[in-house]
PDB file of N, CA and C in Angstrom:
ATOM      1  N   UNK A   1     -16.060 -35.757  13.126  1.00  0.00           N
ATOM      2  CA  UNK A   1     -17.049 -34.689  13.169  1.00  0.00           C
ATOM      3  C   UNK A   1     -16.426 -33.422  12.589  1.00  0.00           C
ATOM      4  N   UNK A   2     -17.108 -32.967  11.828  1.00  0.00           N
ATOM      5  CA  UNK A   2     -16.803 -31.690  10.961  1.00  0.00           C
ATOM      6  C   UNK A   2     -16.810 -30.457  11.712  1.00  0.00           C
ATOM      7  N   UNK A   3     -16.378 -29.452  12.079  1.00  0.00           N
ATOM      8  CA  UNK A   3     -16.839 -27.851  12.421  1.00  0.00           C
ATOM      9  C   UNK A   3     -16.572 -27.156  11.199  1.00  0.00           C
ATOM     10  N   UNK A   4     -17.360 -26.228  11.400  1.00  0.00           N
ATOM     11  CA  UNK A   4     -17.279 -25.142   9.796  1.00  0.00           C
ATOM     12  C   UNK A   4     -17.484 -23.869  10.940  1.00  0.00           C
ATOM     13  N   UNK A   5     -16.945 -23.187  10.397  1.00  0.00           N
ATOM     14  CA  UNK A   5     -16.272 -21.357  10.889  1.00  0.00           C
ATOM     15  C   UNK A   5     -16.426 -20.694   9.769  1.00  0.00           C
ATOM     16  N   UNK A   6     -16.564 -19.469   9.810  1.00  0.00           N
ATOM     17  CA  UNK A   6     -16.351 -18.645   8.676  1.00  0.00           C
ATOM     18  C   UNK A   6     -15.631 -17.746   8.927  1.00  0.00           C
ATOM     19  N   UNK A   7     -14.906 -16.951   7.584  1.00  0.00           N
ATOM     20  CA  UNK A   7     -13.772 -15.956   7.485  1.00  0.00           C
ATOM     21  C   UNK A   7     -14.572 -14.511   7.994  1.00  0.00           C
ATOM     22  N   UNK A   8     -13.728 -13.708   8.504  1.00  0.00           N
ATOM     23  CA  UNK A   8     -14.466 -12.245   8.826  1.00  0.00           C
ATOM     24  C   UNK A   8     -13.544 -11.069   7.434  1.00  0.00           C
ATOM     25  N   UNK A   9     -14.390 -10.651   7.436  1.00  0.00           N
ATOM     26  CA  UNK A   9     -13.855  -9.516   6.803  1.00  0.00           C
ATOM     27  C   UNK A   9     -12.066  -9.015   6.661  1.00  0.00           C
ATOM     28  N   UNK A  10     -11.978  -9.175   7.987  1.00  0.00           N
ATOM     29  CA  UNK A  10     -10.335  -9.115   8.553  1.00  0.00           C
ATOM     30  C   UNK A  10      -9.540 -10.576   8.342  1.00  0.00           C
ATOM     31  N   UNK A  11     -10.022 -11.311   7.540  1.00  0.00           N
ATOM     32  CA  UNK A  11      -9.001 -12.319   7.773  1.00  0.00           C
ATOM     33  C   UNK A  11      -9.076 -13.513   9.042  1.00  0.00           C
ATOM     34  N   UNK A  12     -10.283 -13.477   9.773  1.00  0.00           N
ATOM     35  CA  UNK A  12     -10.140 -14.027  11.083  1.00  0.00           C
ATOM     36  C   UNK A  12     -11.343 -15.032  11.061  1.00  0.00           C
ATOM     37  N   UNK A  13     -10.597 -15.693  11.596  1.00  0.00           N
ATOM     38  CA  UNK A  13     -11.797 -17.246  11.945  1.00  0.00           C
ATOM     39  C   UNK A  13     -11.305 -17.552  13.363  1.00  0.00           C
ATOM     40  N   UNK A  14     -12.617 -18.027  14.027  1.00  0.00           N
ATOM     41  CA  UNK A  14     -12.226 -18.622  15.483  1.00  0.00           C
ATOM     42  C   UNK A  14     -12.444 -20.184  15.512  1.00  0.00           C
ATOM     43  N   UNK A  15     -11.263 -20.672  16.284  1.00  0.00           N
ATOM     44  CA  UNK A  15     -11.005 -21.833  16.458  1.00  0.00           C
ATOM     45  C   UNK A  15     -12.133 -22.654  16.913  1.00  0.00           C
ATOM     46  N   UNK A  16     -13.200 -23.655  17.009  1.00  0.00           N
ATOM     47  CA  UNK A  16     -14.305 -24.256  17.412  1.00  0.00           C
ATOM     48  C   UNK A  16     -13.402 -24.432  19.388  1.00  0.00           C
ATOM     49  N   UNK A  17     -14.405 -24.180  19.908  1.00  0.00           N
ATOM     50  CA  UNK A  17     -14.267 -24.514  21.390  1.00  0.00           C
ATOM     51  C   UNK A  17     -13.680 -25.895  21.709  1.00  0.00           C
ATOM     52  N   UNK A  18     -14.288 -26.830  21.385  1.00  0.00           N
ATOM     53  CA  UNK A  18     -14.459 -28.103  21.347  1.00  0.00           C
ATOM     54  C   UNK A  18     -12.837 -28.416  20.786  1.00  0.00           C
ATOM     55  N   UNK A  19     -12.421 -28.060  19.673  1.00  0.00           N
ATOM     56  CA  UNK A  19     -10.978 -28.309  19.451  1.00  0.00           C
ATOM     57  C   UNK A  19      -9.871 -27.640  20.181  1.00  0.00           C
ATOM     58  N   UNK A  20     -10.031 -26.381  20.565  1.00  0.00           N
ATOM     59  CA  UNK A  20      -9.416 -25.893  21.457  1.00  0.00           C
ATOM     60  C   UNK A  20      -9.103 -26.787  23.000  1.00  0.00           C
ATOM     61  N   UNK A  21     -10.199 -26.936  23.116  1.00  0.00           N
ATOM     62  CA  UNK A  21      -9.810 -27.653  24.459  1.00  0.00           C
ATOM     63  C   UNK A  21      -9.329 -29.105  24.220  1.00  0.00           C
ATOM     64  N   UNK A  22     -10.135 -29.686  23.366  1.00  0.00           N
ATOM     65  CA  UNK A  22      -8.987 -31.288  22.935  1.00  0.00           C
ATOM     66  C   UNK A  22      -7.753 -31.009  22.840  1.00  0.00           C
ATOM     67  N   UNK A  23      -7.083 -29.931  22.156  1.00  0.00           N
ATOM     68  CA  UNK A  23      -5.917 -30.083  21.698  1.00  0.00           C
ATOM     69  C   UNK A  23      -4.404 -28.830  22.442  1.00  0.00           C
ATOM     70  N   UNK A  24      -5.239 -28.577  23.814  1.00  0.00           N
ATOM     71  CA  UNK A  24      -4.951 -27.461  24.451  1.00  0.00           C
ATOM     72  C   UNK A  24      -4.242 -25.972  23.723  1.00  0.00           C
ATOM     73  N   UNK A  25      -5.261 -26.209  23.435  1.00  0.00           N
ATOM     74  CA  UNK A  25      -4.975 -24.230  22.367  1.00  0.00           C
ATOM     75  C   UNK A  25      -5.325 -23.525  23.182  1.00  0.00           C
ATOM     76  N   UNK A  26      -4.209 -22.459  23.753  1.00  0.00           N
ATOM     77  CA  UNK A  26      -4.301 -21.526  24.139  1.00  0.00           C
ATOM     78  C   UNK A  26      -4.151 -19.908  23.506  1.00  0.00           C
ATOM     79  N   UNK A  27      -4.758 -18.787  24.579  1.00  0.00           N
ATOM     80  CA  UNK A  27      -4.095 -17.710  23.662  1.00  0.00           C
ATOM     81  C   UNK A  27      -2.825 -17.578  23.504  1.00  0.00           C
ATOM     82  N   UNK A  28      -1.898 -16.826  22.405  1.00  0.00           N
ATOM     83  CA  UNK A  28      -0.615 -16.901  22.218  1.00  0.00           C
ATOM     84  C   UNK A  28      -0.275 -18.571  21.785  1.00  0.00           C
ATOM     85  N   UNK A  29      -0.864 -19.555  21.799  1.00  0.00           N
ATOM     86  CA  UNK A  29      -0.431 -20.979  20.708  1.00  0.00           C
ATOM     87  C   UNK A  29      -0.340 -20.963  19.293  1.00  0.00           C
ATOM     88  N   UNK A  30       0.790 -20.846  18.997  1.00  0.00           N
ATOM     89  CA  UNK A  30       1.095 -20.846  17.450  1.00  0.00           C
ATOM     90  C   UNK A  30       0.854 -21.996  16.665  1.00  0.00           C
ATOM     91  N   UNK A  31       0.231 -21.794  15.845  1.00  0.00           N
ATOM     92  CA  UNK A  31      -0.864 -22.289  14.670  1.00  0.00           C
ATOM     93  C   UNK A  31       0.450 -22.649  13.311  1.00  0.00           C
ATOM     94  N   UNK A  32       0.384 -23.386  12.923  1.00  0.00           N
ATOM     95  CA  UNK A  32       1.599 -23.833  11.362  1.00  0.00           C
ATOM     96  C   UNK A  32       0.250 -24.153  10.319  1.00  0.00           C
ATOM     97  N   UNK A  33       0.172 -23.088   9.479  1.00  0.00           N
ATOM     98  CA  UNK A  33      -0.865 -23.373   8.127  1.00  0.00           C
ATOM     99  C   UNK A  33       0.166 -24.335   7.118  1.00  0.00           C
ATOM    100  N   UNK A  34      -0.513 -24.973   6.141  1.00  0.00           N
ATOM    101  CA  UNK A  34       0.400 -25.349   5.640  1.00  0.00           C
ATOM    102  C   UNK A  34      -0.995 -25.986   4.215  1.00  0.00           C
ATOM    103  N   UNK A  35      -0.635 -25.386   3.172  1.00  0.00           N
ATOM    104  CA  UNK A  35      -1.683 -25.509   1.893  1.00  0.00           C
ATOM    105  C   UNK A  35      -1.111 -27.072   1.714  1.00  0.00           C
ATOM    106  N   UNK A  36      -2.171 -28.259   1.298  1.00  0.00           N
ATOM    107  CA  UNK A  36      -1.642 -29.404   0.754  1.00  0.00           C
ATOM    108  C   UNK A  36      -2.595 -29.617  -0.534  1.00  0.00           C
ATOM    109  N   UNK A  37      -3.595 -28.712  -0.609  1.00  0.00           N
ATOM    110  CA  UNK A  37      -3.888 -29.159  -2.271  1.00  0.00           C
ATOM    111  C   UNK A  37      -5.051 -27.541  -2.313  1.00  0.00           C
ATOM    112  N   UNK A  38      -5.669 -27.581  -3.814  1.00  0.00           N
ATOM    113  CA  UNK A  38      -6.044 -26.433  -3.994  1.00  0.00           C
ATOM    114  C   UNK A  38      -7.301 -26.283  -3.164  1.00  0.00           C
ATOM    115  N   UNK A  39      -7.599 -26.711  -2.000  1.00  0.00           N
ATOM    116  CA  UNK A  39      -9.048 -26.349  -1.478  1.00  0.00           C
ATOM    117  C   UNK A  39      -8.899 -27.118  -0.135  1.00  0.00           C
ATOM    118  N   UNK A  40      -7.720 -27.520   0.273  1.00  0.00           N
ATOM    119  CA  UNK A  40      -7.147 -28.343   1.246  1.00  0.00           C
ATOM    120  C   UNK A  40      -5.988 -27.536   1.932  1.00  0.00           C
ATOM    121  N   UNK A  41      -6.382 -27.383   3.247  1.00  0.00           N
ATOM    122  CA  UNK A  41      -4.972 -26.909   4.365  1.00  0.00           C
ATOM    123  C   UNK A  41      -4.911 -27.879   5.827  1.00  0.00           C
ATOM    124  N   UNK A  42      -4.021 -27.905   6.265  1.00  0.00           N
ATOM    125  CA  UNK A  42      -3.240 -28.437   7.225  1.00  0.00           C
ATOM    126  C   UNK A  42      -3.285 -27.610   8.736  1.00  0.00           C
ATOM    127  N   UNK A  43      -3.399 -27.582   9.585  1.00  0.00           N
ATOM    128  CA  UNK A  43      -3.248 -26.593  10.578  1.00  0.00           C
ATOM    129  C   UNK A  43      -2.601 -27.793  12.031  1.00  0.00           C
ATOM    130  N   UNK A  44      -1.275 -27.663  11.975  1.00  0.00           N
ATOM    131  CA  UNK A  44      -0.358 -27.797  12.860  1.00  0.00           C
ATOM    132  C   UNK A  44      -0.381 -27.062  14.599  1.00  0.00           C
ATOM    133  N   UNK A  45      -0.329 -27.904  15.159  1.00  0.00           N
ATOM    134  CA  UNK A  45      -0.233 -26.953  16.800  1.00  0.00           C
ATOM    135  C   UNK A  45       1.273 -26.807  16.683  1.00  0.00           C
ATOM    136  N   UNK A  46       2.056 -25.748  16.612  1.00  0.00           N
ATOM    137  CA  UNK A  46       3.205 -25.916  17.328  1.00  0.00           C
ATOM    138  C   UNK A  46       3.869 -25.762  18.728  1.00  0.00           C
ATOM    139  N   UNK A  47       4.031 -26.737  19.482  1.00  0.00           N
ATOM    140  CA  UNK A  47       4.279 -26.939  20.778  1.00  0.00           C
ATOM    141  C   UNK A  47       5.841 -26.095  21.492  1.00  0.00           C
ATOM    142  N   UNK A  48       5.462 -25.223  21.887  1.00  0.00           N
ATOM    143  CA  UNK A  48       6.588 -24.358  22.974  1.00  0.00           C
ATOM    144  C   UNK A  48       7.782 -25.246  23.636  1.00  0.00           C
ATOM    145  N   UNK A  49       8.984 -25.049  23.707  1.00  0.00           N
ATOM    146  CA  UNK A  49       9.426 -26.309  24.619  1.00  0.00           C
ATOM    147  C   UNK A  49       9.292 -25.764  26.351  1.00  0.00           C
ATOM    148  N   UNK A  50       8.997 -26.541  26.985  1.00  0.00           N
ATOM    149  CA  UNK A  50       8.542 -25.756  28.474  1.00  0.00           C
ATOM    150  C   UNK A  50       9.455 -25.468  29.151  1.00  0.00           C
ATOM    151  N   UNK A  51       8.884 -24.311  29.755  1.00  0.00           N
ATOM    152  CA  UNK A  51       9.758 -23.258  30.529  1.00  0.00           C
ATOM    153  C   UNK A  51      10.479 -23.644  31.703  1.00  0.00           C
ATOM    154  N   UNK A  52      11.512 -23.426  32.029  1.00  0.00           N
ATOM    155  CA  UNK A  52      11.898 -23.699  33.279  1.00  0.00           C
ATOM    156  C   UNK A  52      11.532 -23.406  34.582  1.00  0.00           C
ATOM    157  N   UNK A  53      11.166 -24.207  35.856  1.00  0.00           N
ATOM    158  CA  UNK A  53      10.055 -23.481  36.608  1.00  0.00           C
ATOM    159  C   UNK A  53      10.124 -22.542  37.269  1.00  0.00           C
ATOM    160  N   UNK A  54      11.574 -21.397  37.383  1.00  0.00           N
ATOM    161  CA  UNK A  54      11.940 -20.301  37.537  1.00  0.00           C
ATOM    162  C   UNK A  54      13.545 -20.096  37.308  1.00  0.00           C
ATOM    163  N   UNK A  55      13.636 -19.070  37.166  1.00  0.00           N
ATOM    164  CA  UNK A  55      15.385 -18.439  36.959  1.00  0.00           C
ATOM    165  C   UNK A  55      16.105 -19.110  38.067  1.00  0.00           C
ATOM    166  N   UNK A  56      15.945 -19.432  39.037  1.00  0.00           N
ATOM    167  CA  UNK A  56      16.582 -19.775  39.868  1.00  0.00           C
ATOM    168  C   UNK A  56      17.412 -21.562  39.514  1.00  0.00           C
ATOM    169  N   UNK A  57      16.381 -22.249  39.301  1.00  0.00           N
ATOM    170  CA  UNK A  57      16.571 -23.054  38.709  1.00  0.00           C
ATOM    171  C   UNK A  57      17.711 -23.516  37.653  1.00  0.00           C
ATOM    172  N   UNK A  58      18.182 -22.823  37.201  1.00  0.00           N
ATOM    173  CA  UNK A  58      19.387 -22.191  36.082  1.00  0.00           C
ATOM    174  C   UNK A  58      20.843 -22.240  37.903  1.00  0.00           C
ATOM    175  N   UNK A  59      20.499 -22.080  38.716  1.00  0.00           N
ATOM    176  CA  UNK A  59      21.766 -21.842  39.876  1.00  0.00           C
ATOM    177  C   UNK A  59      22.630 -22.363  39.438  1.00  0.00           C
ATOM    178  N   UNK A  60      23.744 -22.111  40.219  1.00  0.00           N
ATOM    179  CA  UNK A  60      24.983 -23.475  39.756  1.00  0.00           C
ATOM    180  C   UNK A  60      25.003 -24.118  38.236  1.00  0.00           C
ATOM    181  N   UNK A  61      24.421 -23.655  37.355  1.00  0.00           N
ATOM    182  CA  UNK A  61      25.025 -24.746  36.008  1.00  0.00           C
ATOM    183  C   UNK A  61      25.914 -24.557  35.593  1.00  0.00           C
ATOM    184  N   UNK A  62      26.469 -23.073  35.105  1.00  0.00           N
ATOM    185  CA  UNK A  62      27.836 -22.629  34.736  1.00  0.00           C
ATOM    186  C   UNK A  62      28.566 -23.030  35.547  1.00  0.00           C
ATOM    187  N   UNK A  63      28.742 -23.113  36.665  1.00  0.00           N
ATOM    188  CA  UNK A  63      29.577 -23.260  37.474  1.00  0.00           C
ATOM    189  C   UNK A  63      30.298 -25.403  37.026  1.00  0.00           C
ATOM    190  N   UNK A  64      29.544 -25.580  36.911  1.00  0.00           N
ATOM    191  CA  UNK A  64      29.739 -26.880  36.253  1.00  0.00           C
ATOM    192  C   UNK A  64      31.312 -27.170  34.688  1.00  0.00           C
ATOM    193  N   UNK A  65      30.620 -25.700  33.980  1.00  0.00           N
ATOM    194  CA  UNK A  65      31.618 -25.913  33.367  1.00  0.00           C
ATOM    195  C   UNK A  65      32.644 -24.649  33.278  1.00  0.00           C
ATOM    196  N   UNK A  66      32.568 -24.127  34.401  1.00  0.00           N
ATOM    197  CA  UNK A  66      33.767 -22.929  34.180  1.00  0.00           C
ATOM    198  C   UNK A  66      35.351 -23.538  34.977  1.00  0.00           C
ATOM    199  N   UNK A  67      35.746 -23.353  33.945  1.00  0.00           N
ATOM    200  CA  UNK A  67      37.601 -23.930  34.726  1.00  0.00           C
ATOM    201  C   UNK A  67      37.999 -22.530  36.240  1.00  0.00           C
ATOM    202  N   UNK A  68      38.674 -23.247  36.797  1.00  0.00           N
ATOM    203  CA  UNK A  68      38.827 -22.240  38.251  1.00  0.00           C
ATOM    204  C   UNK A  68      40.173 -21.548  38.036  1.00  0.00           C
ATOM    205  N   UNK A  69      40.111 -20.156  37.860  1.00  0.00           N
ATOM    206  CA  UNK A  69      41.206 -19.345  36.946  1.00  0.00           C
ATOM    207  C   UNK A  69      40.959 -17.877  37.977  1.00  0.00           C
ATOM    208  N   UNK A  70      42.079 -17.491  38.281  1.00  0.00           N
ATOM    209  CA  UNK A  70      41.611 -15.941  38.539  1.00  0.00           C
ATOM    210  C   UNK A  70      41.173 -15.137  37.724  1.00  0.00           C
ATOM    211  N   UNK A  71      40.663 -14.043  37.972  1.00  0.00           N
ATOM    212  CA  UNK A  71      40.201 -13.178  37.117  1.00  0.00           C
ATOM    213  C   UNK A  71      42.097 -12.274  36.569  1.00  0.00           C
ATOM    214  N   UNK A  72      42.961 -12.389  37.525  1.00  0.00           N
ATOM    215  CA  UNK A  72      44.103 -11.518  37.054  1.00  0.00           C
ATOM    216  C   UNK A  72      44.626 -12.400  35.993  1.00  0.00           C
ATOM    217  N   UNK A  73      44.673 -14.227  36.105  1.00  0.00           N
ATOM    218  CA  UNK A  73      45.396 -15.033  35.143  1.00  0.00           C
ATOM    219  C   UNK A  73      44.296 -15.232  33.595  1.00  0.00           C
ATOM    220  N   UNK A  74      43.101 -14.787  33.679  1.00  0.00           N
ATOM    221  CA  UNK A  74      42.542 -14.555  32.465  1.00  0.00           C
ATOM    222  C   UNK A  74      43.016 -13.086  32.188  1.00  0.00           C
ATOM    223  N   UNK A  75      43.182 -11.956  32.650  1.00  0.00           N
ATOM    224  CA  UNK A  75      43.298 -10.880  32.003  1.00  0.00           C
ATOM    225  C   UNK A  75      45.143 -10.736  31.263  1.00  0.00           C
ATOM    226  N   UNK A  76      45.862 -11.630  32.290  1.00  0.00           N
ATOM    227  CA  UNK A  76      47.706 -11.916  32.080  1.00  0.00           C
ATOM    228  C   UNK A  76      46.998 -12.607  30.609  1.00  0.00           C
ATOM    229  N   UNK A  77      46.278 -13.481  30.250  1.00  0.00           N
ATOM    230  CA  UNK A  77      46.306 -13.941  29.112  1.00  0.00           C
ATOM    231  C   UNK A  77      45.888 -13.146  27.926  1.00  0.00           C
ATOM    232  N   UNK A  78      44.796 -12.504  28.421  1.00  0.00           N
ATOM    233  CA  UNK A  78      44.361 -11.421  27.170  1.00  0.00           C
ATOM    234  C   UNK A  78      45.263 -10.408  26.920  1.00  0.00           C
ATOM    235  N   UNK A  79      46.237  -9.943  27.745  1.00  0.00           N
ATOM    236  CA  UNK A  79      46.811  -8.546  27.724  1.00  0.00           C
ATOM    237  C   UNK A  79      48.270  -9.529  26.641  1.00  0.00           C
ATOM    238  N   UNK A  80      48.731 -10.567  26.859  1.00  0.00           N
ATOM    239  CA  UNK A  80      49.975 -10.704  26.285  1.00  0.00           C
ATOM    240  C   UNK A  80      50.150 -10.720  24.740  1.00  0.00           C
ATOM    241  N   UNK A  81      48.939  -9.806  23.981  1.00  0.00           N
ATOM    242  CA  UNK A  81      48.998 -10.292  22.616  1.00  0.00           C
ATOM    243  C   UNK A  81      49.233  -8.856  22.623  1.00  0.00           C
ATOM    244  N   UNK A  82      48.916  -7.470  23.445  1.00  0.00           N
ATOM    245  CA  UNK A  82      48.864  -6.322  23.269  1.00  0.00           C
ATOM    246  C   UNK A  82      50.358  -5.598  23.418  1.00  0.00           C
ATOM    247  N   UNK A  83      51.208  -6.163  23.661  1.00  0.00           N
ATOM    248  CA  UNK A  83      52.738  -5.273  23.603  1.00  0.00           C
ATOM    249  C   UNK A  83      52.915  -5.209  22.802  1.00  0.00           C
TER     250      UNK A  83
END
């Protein structure tokens, strides 16, 4: 099934309802145009990778890979290039 839209003055066409919701287009969903012949375009959803379900979530990961060092035996290391 076909939809036809038209251009506004400004450059702007609205997405048909009906595709929006098939293809979950939201506001802020970035659109990839892409010309494939002279009267022919492409229009790509590009998909967000999803968010993590809060900052917290992130806890403990560094901790995973940080070696267990004092803070005085990292600074003994940085300072010995400075004499």
């Amino acid at each position: 099934m076909a939809d036809i839209t038209k251009v506004s003055e400004r450059g702007q066409s609205a997405i048909p309802a009906r595709l929006r919701r098939e293809h979950g287009v939201s506001p802020g969903t970035e659109l990839v145009w892409e010309a494939v012949g002279p009267d022919e375009w492409r229009v790509r959803i590009r998909r967000a990778p999803p968010a993590s379900p809060n900052p917290s979530a992130m806890r403990g990961f560094a901790r995973r890979f940080r070696a267990v060092r004092t803070t005085k035996s990292w600074m003994d290391e940085l300072r010995e290039g400075e004499e």
